[in-house]
N, C-alpha and C. Protein backbone atom coordinates (compact mmCIF):
# COMPACT_ATOMS: atom_id res chain seq x y z
N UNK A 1 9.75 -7.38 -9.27
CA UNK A 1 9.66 -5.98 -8.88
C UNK A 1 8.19 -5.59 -8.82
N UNK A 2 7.96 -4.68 -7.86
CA UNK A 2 6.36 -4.22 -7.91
C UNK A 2 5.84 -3.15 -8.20
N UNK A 3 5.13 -3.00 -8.97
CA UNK A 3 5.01 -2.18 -9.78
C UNK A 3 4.02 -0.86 -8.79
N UNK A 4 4.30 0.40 -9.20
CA UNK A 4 4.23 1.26 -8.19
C UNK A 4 4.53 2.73 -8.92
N UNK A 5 4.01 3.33 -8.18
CA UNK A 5 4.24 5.27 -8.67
C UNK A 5 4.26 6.26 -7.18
N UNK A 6 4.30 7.59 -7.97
CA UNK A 6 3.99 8.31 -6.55
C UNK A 6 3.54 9.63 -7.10
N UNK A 7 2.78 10.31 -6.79
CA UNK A 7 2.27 11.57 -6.38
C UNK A 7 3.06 12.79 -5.91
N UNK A 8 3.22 13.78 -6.38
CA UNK A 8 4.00 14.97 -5.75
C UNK A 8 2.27 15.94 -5.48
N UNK A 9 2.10 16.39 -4.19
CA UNK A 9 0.63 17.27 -4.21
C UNK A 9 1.47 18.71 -4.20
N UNK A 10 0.48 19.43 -4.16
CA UNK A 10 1.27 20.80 -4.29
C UNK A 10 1.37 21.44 -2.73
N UNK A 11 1.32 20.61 -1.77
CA UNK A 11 2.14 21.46 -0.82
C UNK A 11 3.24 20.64 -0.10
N UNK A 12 3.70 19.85 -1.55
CA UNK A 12 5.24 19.27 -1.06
C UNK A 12 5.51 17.60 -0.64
N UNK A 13 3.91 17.40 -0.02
CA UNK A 13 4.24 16.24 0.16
C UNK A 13 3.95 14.87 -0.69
N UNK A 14 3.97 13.65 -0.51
CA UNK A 14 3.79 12.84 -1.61
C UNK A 14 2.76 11.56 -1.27
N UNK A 15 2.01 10.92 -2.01
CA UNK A 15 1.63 9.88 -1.91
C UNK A 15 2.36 8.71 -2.82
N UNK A 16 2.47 7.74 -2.50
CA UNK A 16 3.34 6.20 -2.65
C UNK A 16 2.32 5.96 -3.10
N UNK A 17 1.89 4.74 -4.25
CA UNK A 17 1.15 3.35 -4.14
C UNK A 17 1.81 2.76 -4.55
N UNK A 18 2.21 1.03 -4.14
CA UNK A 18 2.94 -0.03 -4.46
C UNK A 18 1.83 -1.01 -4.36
N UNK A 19 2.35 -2.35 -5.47
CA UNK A 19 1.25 -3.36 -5.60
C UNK A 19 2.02 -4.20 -5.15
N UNK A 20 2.26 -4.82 -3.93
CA UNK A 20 2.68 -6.00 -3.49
C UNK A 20 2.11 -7.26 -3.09
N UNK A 21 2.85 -8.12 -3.35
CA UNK A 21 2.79 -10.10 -3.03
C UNK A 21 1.95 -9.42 -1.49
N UNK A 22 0.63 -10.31 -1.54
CA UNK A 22 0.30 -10.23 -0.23
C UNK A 22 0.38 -11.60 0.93
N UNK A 23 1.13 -10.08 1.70
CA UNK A 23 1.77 -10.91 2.95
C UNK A 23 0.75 -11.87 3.40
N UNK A 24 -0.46 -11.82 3.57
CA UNK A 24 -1.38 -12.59 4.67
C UNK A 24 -2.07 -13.93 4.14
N UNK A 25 -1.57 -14.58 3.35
CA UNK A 25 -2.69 -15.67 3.01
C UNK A 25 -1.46 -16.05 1.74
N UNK A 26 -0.25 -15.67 1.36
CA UNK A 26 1.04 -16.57 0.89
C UNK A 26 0.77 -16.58 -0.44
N UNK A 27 -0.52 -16.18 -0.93
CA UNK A 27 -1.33 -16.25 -1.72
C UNK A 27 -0.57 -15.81 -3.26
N UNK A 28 -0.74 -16.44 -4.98
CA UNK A 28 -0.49 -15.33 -5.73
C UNK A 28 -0.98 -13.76 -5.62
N UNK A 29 -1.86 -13.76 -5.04
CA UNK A 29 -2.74 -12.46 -5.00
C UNK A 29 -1.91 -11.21 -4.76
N UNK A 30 -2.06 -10.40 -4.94
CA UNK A 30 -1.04 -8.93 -4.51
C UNK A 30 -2.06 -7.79 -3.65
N UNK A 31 -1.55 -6.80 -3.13
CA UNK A 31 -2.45 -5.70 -2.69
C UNK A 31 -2.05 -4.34 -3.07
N UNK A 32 -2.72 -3.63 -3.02
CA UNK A 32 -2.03 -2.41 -3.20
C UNK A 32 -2.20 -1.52 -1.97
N UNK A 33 -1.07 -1.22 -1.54
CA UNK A 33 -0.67 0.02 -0.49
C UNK A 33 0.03 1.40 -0.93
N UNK A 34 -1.10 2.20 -0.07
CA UNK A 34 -0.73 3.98 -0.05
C UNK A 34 0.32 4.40 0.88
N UNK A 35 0.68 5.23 1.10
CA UNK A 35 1.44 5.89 1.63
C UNK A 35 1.84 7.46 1.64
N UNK A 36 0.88 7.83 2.70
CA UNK A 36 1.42 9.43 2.11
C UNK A 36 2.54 10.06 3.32
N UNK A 37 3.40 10.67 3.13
CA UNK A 37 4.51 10.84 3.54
C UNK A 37 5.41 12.27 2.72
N UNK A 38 6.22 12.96 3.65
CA UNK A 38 7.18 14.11 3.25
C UNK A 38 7.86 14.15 1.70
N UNK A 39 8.22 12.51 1.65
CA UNK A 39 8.93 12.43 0.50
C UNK A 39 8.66 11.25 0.49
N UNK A 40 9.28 10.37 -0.77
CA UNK A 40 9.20 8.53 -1.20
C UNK A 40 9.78 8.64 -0.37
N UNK A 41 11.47 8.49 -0.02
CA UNK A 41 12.12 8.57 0.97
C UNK A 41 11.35 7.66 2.22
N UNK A 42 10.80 8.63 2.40
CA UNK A 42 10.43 8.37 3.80
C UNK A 42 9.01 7.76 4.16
N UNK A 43 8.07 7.50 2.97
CA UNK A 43 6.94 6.58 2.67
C UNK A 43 7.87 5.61 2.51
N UNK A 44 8.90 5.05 1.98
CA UNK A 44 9.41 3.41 2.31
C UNK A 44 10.08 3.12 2.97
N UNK A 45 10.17 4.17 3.80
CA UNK A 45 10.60 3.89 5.51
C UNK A 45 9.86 3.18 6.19
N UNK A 46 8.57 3.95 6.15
CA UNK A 46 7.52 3.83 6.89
C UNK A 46 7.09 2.36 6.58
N UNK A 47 7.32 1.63 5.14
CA UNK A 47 6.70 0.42 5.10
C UNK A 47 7.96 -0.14 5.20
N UNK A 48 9.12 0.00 5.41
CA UNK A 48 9.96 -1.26 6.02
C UNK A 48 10.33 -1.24 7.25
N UNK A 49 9.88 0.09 7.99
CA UNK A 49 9.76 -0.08 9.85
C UNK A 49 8.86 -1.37 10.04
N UNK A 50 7.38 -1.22 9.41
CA UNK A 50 6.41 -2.09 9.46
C UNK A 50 6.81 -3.78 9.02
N UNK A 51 8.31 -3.85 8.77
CA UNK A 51 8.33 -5.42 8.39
C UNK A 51 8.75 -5.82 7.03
N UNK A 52 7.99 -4.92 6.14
CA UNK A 52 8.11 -5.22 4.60
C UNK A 52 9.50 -4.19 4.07
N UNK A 53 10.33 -5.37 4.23
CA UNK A 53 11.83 -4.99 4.06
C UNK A 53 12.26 -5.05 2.56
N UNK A 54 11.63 -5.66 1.69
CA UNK A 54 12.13 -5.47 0.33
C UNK A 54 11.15 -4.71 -0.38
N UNK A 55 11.24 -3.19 0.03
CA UNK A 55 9.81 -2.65 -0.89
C UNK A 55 10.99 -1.57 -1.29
N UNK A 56 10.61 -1.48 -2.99
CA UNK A 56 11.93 -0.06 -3.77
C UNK A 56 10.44 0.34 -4.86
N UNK A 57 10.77 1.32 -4.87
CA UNK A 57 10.19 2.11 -5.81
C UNK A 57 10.76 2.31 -7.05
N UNK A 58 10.76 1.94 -8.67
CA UNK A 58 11.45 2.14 -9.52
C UNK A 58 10.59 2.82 -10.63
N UNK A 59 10.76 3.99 -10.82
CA UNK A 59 10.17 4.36 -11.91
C UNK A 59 8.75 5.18 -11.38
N UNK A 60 7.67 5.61 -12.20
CA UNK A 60 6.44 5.96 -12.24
C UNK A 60 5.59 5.12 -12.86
N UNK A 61 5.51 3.80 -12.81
CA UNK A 61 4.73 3.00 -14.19
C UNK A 61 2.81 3.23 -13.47
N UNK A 62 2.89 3.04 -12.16
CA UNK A 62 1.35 2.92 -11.61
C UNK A 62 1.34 4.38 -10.67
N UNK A 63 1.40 5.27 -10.67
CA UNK A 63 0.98 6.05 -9.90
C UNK A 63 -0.44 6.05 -9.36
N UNK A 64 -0.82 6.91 -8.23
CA UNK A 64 -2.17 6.76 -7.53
C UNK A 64 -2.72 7.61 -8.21
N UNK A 65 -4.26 6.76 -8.32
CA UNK A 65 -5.32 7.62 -8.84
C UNK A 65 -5.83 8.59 -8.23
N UNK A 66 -6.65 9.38 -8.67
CA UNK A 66 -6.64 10.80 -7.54
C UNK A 66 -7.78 10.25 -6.45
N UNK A 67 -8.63 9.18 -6.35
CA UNK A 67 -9.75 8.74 -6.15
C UNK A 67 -8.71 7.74 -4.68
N UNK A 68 -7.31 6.96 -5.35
CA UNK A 68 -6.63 6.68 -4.11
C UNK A 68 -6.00 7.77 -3.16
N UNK A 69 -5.46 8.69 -3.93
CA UNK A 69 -5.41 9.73 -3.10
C UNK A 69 -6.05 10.80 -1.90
N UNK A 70 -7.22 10.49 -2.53
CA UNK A 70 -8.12 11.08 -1.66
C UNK A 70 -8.24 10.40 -0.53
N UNK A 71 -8.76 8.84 -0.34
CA UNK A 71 -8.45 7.90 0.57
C UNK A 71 -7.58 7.64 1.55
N UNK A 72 -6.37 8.06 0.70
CA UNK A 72 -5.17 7.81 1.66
C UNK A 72 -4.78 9.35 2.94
N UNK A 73 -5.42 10.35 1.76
CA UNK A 73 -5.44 11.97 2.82
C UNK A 73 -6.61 11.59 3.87
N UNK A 74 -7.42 10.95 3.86
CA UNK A 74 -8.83 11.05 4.60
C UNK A 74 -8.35 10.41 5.67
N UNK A 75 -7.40 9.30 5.57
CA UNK A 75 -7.32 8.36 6.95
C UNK A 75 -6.17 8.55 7.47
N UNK A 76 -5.97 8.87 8.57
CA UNK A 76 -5.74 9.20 9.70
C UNK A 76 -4.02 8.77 10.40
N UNK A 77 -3.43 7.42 9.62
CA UNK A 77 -2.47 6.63 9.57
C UNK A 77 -1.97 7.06 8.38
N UNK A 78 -2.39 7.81 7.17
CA UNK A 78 -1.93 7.94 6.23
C UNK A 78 -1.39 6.62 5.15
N UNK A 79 -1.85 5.33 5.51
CA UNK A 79 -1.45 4.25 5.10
C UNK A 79 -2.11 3.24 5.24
N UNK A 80 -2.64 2.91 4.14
CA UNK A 80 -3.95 1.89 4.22
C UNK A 80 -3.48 0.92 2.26
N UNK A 81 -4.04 0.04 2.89
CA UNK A 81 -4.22 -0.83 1.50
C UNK A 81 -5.82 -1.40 1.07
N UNK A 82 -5.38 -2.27 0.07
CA UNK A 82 -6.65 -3.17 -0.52
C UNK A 82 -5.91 -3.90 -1.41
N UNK A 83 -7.26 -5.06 -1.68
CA UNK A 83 -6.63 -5.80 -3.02
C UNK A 83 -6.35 -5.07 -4.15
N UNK A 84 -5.39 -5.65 -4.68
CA UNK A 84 -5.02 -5.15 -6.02
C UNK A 84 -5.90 -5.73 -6.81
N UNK A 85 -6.17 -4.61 -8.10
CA UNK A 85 -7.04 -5.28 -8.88
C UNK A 85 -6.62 -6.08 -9.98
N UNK A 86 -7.25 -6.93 -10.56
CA UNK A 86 -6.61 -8.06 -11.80
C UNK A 86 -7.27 -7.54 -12.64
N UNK A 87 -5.93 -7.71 -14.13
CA UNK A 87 -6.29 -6.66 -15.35
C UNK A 87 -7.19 -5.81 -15.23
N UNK A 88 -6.44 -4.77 -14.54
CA UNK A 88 -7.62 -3.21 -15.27
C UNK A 88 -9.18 -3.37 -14.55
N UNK A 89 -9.78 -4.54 -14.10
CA UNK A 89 -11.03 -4.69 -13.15
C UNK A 89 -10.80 -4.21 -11.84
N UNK A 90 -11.51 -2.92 -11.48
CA UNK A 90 -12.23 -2.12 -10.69
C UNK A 90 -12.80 -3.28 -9.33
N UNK A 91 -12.22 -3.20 -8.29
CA UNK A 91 -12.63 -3.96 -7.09
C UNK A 91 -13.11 -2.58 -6.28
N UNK A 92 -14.60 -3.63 -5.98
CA UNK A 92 -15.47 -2.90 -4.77
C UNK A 92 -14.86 -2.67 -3.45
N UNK A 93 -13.54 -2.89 -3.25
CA UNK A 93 -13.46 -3.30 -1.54
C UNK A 93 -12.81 -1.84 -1.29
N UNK A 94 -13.57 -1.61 -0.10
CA UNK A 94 -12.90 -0.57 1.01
C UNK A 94 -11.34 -0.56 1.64
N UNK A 95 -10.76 0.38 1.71
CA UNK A 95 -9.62 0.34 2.15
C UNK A 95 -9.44 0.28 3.00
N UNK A 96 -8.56 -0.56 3.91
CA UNK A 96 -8.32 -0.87 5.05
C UNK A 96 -6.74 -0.10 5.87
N UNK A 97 -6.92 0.01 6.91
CA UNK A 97 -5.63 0.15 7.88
C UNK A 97 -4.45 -0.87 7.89
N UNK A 98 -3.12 -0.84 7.65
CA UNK A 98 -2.17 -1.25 6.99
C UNK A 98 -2.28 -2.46 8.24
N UNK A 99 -2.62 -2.23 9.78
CA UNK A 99 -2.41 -3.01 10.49
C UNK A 99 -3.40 -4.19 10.79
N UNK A 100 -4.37 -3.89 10.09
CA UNK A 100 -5.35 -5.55 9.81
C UNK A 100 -4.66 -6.11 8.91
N UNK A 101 -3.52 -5.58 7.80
CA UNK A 101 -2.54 -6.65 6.53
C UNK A 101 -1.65 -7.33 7.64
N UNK A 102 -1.11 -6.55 7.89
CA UNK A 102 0.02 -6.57 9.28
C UNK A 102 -0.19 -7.73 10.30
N UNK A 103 -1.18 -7.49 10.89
CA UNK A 103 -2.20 -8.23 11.96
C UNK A 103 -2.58 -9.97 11.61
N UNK A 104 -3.08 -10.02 10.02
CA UNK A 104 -3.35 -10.91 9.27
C UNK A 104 -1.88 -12.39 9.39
N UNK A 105 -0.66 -11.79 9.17
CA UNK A 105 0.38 -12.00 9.03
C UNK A 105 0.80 -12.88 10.66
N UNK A 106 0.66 -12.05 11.50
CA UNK A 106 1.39 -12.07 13.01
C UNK A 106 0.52 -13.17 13.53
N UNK A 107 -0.86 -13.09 13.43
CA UNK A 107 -1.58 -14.11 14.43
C UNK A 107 -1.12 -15.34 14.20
N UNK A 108 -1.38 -16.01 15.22
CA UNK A 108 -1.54 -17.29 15.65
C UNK A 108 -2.31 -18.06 14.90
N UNK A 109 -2.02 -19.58 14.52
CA UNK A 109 -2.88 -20.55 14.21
C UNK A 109 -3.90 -21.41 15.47
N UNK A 110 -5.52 -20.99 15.06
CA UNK A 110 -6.45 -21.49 15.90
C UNK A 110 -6.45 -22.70 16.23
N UNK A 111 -6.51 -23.58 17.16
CA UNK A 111 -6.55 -24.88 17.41
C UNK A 111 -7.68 -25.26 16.96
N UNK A 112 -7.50 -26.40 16.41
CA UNK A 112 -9.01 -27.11 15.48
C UNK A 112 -9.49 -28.05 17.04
């Protein structure tokens, strides 16, 4: 199960974060994805239109920090990820558009 929370803001709507197995590289590694959306409801719509068909929300254990929140209001798709961080260590990386994870996944293998 992946561990995950959500956000109620005060004009109703919500932000998602889930830490999931990342799709692009098969990898142990996980990522974490935002989601801001009307309701959960309909933030894990939005990520199983996109493909990722076993995503449930259980509980509040990781909710978004207000620092992801802000991130996830700023861009434009409302849905962006990054690596997840390992134990409690703070990763430098910028958040990306859900469709470079997405993208990562779909391409083609380059001919050597």
């Amino acid at each position: 199960m992946a561990a995950g929370g959500f956000c109620k803001l005060p004009n109703g709507t919500v932000v998602v974060a889930l830490n999931l197995p990342s799709p692009a590289d098969r990898s142990p590694g996980s990522v974490r994805v935002l989601v801001h959306a009307q309701n959960r409801t309909r933030a894990l719509t939005r990520l199983r239109n996109l493909g990722l068909r076993a995503v449930y929300l259980r509980g509040n254990a990781a909710p978004p920090t207000p620092d992801e929140i802000t991130a996830v209001l700023h861009h434009p798709d409302g849905l962006i990820w990054r690596t997840a961080p390992d134990n409690g260590v703070a990763i430098m990386e910028l958040w990306h558009p859900i469709r470079t994870l997405l993208r990562r996944t779909t391409a083609p293998a380059q001919p050597t």
